[in-house]
Protein backbone atom coordinates (compact mmCIF):
# COMPACT_ATOMS: atom_id res chain seq x y z
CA UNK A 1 14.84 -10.34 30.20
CA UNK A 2 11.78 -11.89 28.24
CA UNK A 3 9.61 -10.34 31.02
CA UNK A 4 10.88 -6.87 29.94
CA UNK A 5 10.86 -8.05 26.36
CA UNK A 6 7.09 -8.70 26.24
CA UNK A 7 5.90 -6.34 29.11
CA UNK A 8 7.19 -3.72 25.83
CA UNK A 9 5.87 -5.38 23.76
CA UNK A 10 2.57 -5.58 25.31
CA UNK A 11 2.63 -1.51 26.19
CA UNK A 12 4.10 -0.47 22.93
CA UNK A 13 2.60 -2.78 20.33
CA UNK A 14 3.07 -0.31 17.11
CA UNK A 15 6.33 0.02 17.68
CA UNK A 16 7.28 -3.55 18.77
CA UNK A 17 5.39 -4.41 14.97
CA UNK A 18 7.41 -2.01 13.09
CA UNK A 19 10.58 -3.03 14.41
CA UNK A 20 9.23 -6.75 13.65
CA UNK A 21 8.23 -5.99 9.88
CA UNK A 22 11.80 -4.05 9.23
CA UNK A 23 13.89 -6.95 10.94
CA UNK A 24 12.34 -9.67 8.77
CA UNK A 25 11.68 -7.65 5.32
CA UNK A 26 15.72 -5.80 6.26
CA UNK A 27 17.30 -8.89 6.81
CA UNK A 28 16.27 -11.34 4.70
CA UNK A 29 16.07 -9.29 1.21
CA UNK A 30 19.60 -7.26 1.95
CA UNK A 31 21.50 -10.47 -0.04
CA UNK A 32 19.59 -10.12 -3.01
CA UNK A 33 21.73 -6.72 -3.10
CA UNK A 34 24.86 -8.79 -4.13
CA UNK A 35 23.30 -10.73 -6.20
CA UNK A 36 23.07 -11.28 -10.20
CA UNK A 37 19.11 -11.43 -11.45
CA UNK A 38 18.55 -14.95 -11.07
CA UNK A 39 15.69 -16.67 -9.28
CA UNK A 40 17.02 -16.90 -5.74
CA UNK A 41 17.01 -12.74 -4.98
CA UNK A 42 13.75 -12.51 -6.28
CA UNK A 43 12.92 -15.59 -3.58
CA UNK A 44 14.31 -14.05 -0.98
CA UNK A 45 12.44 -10.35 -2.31
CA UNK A 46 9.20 -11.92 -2.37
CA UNK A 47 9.67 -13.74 1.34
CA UNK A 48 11.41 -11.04 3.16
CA UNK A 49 7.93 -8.93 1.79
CA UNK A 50 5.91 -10.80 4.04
CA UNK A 51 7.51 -9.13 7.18
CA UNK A 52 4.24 -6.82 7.93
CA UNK A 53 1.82 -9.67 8.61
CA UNK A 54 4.69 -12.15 9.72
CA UNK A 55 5.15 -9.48 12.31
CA UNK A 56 1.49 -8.79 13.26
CA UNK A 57 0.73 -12.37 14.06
CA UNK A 58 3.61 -12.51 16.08
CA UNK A 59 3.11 -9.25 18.42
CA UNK A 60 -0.63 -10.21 17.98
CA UNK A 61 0.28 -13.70 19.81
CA UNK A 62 2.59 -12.77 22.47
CA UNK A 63 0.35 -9.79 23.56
CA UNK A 64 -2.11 -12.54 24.18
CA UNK A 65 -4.35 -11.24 21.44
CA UNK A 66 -6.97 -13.61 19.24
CA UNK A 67 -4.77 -14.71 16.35
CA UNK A 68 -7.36 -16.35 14.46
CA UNK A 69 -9.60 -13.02 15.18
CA UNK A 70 -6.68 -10.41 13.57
CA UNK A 71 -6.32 -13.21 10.37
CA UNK A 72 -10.24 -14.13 10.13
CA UNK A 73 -10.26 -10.25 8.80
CA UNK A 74 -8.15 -11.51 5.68
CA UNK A 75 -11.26 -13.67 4.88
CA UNK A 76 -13.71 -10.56 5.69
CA UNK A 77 -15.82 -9.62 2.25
CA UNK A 78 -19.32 -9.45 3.42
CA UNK A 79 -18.59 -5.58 3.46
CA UNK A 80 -21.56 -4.53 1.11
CA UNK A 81 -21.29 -3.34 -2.64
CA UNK A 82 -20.49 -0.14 -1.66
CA UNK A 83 -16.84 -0.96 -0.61
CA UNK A 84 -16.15 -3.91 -3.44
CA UNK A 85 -17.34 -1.37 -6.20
CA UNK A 86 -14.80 1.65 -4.28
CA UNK A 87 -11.70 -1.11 -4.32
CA UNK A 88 -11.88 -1.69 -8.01
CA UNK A 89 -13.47 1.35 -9.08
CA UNK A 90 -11.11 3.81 -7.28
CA UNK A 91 -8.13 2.85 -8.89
CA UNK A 92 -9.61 2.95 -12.41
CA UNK A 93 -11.19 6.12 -11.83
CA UNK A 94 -7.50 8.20 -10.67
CA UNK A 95 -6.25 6.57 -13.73
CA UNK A 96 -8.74 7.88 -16.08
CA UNK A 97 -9.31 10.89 -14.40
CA UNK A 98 -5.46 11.18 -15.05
CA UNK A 99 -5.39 10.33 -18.61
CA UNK A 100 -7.92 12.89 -19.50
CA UNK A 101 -6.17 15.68 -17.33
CA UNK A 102 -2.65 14.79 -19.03
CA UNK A 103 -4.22 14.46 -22.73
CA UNK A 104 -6.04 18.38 -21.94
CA UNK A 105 -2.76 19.59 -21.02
CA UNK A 106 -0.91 17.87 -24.17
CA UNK A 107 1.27 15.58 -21.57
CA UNK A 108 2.75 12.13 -22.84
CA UNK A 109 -0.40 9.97 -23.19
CA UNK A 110 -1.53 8.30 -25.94
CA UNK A 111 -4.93 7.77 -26.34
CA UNK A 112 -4.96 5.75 -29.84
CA UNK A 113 -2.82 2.94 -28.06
CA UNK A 114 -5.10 -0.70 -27.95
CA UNK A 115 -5.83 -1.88 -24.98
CA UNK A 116 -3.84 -3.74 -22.48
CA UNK A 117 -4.34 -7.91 -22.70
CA UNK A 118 -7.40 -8.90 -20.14
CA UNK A 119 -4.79 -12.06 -19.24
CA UNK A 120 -1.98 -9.64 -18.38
CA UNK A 121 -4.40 -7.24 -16.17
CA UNK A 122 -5.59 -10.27 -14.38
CA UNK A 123 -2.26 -11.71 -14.44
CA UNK A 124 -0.85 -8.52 -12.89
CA UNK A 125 -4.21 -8.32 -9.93
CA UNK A 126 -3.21 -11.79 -8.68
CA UNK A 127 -0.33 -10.94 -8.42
CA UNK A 128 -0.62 -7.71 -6.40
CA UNK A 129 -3.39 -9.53 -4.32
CA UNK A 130 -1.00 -12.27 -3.28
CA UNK A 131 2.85 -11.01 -2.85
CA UNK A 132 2.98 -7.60 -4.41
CA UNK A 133 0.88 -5.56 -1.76
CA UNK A 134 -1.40 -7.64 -0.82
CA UNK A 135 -1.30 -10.69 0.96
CA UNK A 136 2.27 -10.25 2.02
CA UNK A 137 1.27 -6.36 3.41
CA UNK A 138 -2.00 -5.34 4.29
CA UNK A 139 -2.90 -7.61 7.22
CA UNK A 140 0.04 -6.00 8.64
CA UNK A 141 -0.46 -2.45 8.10
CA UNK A 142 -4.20 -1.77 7.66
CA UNK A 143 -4.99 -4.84 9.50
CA UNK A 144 -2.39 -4.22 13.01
CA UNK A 145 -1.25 -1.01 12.52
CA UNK A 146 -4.13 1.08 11.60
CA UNK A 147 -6.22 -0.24 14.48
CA UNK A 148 -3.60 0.20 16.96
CA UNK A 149 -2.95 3.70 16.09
CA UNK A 150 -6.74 4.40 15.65
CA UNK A 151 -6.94 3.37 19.44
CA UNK A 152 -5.15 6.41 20.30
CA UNK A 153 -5.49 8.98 17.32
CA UNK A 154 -7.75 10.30 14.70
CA UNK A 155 -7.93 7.65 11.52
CA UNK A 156 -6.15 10.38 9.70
CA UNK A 157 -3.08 11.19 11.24
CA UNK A 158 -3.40 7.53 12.13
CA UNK A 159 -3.15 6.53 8.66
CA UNK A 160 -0.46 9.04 7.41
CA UNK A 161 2.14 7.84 10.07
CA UNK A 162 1.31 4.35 9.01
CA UNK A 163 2.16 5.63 5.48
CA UNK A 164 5.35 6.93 6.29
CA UNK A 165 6.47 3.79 8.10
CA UNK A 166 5.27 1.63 5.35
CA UNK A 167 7.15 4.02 2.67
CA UNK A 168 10.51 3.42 4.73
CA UNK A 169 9.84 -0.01 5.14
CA UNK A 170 10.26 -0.01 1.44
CA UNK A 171 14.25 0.96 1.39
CA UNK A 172 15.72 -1.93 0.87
CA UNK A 173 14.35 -2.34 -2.54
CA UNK A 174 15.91 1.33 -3.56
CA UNK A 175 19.55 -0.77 -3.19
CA UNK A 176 18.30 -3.59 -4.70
CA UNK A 177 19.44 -3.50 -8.34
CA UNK A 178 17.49 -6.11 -9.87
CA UNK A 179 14.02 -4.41 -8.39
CA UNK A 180 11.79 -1.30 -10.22
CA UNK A 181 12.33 0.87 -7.64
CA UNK A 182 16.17 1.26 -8.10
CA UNK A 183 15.97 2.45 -11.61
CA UNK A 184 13.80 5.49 -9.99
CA UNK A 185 14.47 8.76 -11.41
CA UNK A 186 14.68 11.65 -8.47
CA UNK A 187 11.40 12.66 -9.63
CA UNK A 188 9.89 9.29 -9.28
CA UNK A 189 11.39 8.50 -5.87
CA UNK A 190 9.67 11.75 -4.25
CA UNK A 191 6.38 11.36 -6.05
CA UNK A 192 6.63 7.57 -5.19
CA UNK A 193 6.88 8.45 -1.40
CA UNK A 194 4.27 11.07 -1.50
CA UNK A 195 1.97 8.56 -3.56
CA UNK A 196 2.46 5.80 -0.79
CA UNK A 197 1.55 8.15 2.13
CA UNK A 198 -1.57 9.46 -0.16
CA UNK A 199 -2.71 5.98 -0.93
CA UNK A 200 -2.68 5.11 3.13
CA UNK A 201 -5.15 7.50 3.61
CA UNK A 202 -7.58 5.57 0.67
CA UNK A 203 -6.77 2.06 2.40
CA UNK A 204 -7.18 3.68 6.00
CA UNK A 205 -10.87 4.47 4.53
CA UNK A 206 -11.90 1.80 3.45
CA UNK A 207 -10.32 -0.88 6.20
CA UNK A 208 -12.14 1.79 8.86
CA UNK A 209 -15.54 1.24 7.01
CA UNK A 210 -15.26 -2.23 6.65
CA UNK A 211 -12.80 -4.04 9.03
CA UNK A 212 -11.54 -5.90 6.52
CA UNK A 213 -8.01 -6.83 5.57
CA UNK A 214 -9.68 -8.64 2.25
CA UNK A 215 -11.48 -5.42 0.73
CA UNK A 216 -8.34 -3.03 1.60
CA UNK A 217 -5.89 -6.20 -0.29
CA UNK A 218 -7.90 -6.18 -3.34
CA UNK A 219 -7.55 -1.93 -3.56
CA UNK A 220 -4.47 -2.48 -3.32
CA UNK A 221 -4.06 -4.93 -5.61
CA UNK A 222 -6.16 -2.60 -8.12
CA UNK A 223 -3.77 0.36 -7.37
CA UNK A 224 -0.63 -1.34 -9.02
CA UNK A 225 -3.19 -3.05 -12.10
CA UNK A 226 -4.87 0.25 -12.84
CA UNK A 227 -1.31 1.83 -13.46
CA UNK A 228 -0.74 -0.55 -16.48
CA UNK A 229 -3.82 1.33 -18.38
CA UNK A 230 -2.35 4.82 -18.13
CA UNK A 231 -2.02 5.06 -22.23
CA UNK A 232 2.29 6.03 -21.88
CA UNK A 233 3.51 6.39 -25.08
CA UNK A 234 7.40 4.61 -24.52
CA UNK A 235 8.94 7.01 -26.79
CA UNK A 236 7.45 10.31 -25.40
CA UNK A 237 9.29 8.67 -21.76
CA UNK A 238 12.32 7.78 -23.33
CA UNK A 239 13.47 9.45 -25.92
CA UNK A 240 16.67 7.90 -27.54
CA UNK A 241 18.00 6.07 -24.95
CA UNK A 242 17.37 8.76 -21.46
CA UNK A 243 14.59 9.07 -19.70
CA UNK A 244 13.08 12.36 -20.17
CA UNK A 245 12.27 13.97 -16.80
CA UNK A 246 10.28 16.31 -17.47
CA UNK A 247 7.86 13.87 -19.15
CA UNK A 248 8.25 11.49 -16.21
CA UNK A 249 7.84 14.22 -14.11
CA UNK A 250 4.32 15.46 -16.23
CA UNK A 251 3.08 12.39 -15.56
CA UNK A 252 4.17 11.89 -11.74
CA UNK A 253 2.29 15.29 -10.97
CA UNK A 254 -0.84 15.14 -12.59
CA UNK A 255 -1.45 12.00 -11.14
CA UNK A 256 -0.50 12.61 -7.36
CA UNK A 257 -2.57 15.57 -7.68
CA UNK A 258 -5.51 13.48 -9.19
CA UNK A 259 -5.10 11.33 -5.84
CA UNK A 260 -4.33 13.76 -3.75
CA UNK A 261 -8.49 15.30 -4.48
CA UNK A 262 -9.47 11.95 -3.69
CA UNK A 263 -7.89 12.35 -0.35
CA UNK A 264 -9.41 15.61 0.64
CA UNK A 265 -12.91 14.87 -0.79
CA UNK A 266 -12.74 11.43 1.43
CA UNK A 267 -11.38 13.46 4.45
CA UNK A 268 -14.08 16.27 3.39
CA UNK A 269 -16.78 13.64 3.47
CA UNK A 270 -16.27 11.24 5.79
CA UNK A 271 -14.01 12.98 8.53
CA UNK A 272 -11.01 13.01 9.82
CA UNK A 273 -11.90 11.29 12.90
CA UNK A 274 -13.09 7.99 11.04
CA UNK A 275 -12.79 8.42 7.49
CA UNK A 276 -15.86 5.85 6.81
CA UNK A 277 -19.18 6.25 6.56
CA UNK A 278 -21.00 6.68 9.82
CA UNK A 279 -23.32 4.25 9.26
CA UNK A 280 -20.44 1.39 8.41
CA UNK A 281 -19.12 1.46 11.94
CA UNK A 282 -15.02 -0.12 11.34
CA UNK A 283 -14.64 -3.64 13.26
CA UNK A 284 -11.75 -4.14 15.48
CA UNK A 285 -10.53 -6.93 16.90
CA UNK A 286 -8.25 -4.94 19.34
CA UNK A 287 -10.49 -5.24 23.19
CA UNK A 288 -8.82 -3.24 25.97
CA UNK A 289 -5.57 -3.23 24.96
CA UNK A 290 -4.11 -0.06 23.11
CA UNK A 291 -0.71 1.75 22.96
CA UNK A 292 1.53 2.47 20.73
């Protein structure tokens, strides 16, 4: 039986992961759906989260991989400034890009509000480089999954099935009731799931340029910080008491398409077969062994 057990998980690898990642993120966050805020969900949130790279390092191992190869690229950032100046600049740039488009158009922004608090931007990077994205995702997805899958397909379809399992992977925290994501409007929760698979394509790019799991945590990381300077007036979102939808939904739009011309002028660029730079060859760890 472990015989069969590993000889799949040696020839299907992607799949072996993805069942990995669900089991541990599923199983250990489901209690903290019958429980009261407190602590101990939020515990059990933040550990079941690490099920992507908790799963890589194990289907890494028993395929008889180099562990300490797939987890040096967490440590990766001589990368050149090209690719640190892309991970925080990105970000910023779809939100501004946003803000401008939604202030022409007379959407809910508010340009006149003061700045966010440097401590709570840095506050809110740290934390999306360590357990909100980051640490406790990327060297599973971009740093497994995206290799494996380039092994066998372009970089771009590649990296949109990997955003489609990672957007499902994210379920649990729709039943959750003390999480963000269960207080999504309709709206929201499509525009959310589009936004994920558009945002694989951005990470795809710049873990295929660089080969490392460091650069692609940090643009992550920047991803959930930038959205905290989009200038959202509370009461143009809310307005006594309900959410108003078709603000929310103002705001959802404009900025998926904002990303979405990011997408297509990386793909435009760079290529669909790569979605890097030529000249930045990606580093793999992955030697001989491929499947999915």
């Amino acid at each position: 039986m472990s015989g069969t057990v590993s000889s799949w998980v040696d020839e299907h690898p992607v799949a072996a992961f993805v069942v990995g990642a669900y089991a541990f993120t599923w199983v250990i966050s489901a209690p903290a759906a019958f429980m009261e805020e407190g602590w101990t969900p939020w515990i059990l949130i933040y550990i079941g989260s690490f099920g992507p790279p908790v799963s890589a390092a194990a289907v890494t191992w028993l395929r008889g991989d180099d562990v300490k190869a797939w987890a040096k690229q967490i440590v990766r950032w001589r990368v050149g400034w090209f690719w640190w100046v892309a991970a925080f600049g990105v970000p910023v740039a779809i939100v501004a890009v946003t803000t401008v488009v939604l202030w022409a158009i007379g959407g809910p922004v508010d340009l006149g509000q003061p700045f966010q608090s440097p401590v709570l931007i840095a506050v809110i990077f740290v934390f999306g480089l360590t357990v909100s994205g980051g640490l406790n995702e990327e060297p599973g997805w971009r740093g497994f999954a995206q290799p494996h899958l380039n092994d066998r397909y372009d970089a771009l379809p590649a990296s949109l099935v990997v955003g489609v399992v990672w957007a499902v992977w994210h379920l649990p925290y729709f039943v959750i009731p003390i999480t963000p994501h269960s207080g999504f409007t309709v709206v929201n929760q499509v525009g959310w799931f589009v936004s994920i698979v558009l945002l694989s394509v951005i990470l795809a790019w710049a873990y295929n340029g660089t080969g490392s799991v460091l650069i692609v945590m940090v643009l992550h990381a920047m991803v959930n910080t930038a959205d905290v300077l989009l200038p959202l007036p509370p009461e143009s979102i809310v307005v006594e008491g309900v959410i108003d939808e078709t603000a929310v939904a103002t705001v959802t739009v404009t900025q998926l398409a904002v990303t979405l011309l990011v997408v297509v002028a990386i793909v435009a660029y760079f290529g669909r077969e790569s979605l890097a730079r030529g000249e930045i060859p990606g580093t793999r760890y992955i030697e001989g062994k491929t499947g999915a």
